[in-house]
PDB file of N, CA and C in Angstrom:
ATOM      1  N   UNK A   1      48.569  11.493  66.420  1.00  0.00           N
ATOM      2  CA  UNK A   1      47.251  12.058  66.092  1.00  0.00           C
ATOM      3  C   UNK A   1      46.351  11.988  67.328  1.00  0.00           C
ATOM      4  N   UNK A   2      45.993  13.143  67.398  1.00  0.00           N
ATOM      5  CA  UNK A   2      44.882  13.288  68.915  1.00  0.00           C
ATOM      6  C   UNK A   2      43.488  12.622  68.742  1.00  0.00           C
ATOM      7  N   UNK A   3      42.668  12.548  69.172  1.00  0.00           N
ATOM      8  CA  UNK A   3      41.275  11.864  69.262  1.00  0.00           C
ATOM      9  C   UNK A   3      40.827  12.750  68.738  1.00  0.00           C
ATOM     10  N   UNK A   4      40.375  14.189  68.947  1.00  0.00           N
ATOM     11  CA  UNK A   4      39.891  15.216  68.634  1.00  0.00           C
ATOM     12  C   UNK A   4      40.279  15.070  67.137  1.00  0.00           C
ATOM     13  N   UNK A   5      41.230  15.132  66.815  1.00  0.00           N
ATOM     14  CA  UNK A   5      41.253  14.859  65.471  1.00  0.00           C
ATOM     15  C   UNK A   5      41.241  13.669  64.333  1.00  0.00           C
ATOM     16  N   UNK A   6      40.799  12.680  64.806  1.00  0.00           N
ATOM     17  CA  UNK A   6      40.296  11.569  64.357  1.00  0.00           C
ATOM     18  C   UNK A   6      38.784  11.634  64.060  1.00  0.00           C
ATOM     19  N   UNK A   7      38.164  12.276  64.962  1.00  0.00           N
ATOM     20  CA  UNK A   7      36.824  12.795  65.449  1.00  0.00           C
ATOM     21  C   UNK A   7      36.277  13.503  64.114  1.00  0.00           C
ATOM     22  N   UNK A   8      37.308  14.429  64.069  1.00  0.00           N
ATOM     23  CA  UNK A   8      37.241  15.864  63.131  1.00  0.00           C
ATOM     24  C   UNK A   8      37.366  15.456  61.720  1.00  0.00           C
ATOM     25  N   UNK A   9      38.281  14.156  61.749  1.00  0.00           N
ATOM     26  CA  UNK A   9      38.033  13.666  60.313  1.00  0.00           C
ATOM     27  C   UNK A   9      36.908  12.564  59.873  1.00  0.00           C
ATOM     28  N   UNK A  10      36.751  12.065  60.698  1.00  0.00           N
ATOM     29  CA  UNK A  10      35.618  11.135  60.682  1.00  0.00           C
ATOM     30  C   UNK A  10      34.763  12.300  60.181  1.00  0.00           C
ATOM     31  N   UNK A  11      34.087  12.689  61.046  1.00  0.00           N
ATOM     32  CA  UNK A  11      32.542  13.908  61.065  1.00  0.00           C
ATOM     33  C   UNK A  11      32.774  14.413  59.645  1.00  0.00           C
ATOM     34  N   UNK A  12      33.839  14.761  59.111  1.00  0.00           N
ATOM     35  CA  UNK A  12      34.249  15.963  57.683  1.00  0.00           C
ATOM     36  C   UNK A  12      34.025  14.691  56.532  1.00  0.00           C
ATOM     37  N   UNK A  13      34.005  13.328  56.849  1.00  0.00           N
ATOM     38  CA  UNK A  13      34.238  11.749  55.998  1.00  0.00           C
ATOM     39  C   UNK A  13      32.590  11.474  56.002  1.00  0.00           C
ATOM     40  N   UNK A  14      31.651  11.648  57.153  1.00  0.00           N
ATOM     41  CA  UNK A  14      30.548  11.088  56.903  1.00  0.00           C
ATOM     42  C   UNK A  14      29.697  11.970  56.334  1.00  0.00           C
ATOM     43  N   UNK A  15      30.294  13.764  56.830  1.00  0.00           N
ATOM     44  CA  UNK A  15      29.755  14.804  55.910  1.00  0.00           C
ATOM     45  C   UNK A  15      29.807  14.576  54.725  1.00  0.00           C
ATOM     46  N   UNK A  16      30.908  14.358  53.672  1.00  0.00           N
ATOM     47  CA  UNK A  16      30.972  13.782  52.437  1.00  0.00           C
ATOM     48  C   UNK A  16      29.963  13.069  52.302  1.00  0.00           C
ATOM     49  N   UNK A  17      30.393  11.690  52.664  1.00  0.00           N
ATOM     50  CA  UNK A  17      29.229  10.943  52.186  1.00  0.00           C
ATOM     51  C   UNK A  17      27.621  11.466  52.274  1.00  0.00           C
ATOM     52  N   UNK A  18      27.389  11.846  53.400  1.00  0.00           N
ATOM     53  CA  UNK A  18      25.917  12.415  53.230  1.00  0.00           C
ATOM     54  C   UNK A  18      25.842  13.354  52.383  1.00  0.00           C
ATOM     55  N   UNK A  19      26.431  14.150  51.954  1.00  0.00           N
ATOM     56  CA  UNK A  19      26.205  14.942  50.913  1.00  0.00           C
ATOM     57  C   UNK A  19      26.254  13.559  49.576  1.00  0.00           C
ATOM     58  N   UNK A  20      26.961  13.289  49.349  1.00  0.00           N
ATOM     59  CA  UNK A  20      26.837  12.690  48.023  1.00  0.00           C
ATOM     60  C   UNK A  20      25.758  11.544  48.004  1.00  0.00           C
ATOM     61  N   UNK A  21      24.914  11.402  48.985  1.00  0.00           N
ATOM     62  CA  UNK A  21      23.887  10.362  49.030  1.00  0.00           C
ATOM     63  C   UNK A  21      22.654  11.468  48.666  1.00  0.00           C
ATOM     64  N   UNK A  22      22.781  12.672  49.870  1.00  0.00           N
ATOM     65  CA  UNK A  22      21.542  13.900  49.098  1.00  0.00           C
ATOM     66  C   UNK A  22      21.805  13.863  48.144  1.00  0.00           C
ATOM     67  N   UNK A  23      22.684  13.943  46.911  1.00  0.00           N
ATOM     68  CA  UNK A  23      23.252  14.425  45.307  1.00  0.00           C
ATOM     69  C   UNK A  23      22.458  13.293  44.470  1.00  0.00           C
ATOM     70  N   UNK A  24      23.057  11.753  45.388  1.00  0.00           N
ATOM     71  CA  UNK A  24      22.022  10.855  44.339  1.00  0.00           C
ATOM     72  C   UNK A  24      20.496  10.803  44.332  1.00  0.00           C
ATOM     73  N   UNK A  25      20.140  11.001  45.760  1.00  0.00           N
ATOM     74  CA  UNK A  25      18.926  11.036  45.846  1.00  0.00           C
ATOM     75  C   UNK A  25      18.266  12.016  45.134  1.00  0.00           C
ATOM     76  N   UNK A  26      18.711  13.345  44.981  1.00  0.00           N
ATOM     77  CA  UNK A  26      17.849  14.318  44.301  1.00  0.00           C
ATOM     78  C   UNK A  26      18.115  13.735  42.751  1.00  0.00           C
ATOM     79  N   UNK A  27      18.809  13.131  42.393  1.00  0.00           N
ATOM     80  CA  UNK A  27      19.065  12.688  40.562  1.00  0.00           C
ATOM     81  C   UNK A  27      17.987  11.321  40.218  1.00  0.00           C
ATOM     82  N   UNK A  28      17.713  10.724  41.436  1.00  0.00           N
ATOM     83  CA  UNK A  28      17.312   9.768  41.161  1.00  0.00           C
ATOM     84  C   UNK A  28      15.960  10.015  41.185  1.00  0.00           C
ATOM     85  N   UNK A  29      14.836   8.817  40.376  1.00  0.00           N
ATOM     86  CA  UNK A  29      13.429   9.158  39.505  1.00  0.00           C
ATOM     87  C   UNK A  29      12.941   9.387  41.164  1.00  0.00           C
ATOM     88  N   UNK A  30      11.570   9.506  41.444  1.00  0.00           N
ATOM     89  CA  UNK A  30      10.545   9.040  42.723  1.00  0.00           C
ATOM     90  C   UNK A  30      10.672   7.956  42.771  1.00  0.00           C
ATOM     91  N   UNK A  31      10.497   7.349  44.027  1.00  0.00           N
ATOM     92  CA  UNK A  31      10.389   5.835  44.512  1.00  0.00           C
ATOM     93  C   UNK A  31      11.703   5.346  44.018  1.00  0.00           C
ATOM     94  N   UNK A  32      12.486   5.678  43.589  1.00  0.00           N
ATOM     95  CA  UNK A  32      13.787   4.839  43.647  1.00  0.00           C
ATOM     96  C   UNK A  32      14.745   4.809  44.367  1.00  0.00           C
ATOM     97  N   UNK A  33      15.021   3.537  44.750  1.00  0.00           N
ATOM     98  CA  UNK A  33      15.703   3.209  45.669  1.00  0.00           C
ATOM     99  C   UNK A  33      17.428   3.542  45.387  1.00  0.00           C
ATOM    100  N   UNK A  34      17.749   4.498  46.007  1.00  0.00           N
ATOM    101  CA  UNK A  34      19.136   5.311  45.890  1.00  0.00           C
ATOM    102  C   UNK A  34      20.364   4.371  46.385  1.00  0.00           C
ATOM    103  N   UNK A  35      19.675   3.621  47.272  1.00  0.00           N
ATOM    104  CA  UNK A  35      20.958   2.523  48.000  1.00  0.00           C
ATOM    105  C   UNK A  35      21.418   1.153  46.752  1.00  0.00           C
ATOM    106  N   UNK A  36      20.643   1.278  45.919  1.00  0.00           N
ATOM    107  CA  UNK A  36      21.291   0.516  44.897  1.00  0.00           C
ATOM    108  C   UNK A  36      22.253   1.103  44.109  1.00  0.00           C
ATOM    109  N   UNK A  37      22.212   2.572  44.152  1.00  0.00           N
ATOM    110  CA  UNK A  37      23.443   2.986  43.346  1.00  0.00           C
ATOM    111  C   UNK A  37      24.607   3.478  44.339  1.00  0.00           C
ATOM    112  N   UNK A  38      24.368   3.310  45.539  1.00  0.00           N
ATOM    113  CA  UNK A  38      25.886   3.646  46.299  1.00  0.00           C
ATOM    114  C   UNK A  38      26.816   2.864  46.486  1.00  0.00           C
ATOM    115  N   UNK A  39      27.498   2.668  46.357  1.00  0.00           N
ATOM    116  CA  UNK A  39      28.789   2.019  46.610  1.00  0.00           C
ATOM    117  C   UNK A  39      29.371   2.227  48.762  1.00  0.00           C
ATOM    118  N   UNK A  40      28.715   0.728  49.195  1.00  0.00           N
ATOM    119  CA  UNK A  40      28.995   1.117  50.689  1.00  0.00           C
ATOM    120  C   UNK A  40      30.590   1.074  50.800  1.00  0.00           C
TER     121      UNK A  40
END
């Protein structure tokens, strides 16, 4: 496996996650703290 593609999966792995942190955040009330429901 090349670097470039370690790279490429990482970046496509933290894309995920940031998307599914925007997903909780928009579900969750105002002022609530979203990092209590993620799973690090």
């Amino acid at each position: 496996m090349t670097v470039s593609e370690r790279t490429f999966e990482q970046r496509v792995y933290v894309g995920r996650r940031m998307r599914e942190m925007a997903n909780v955040m928009r579900r969750a009330p105002c002022g609530y703290s979203d990092a209590t429901t993620l799973p690090l």
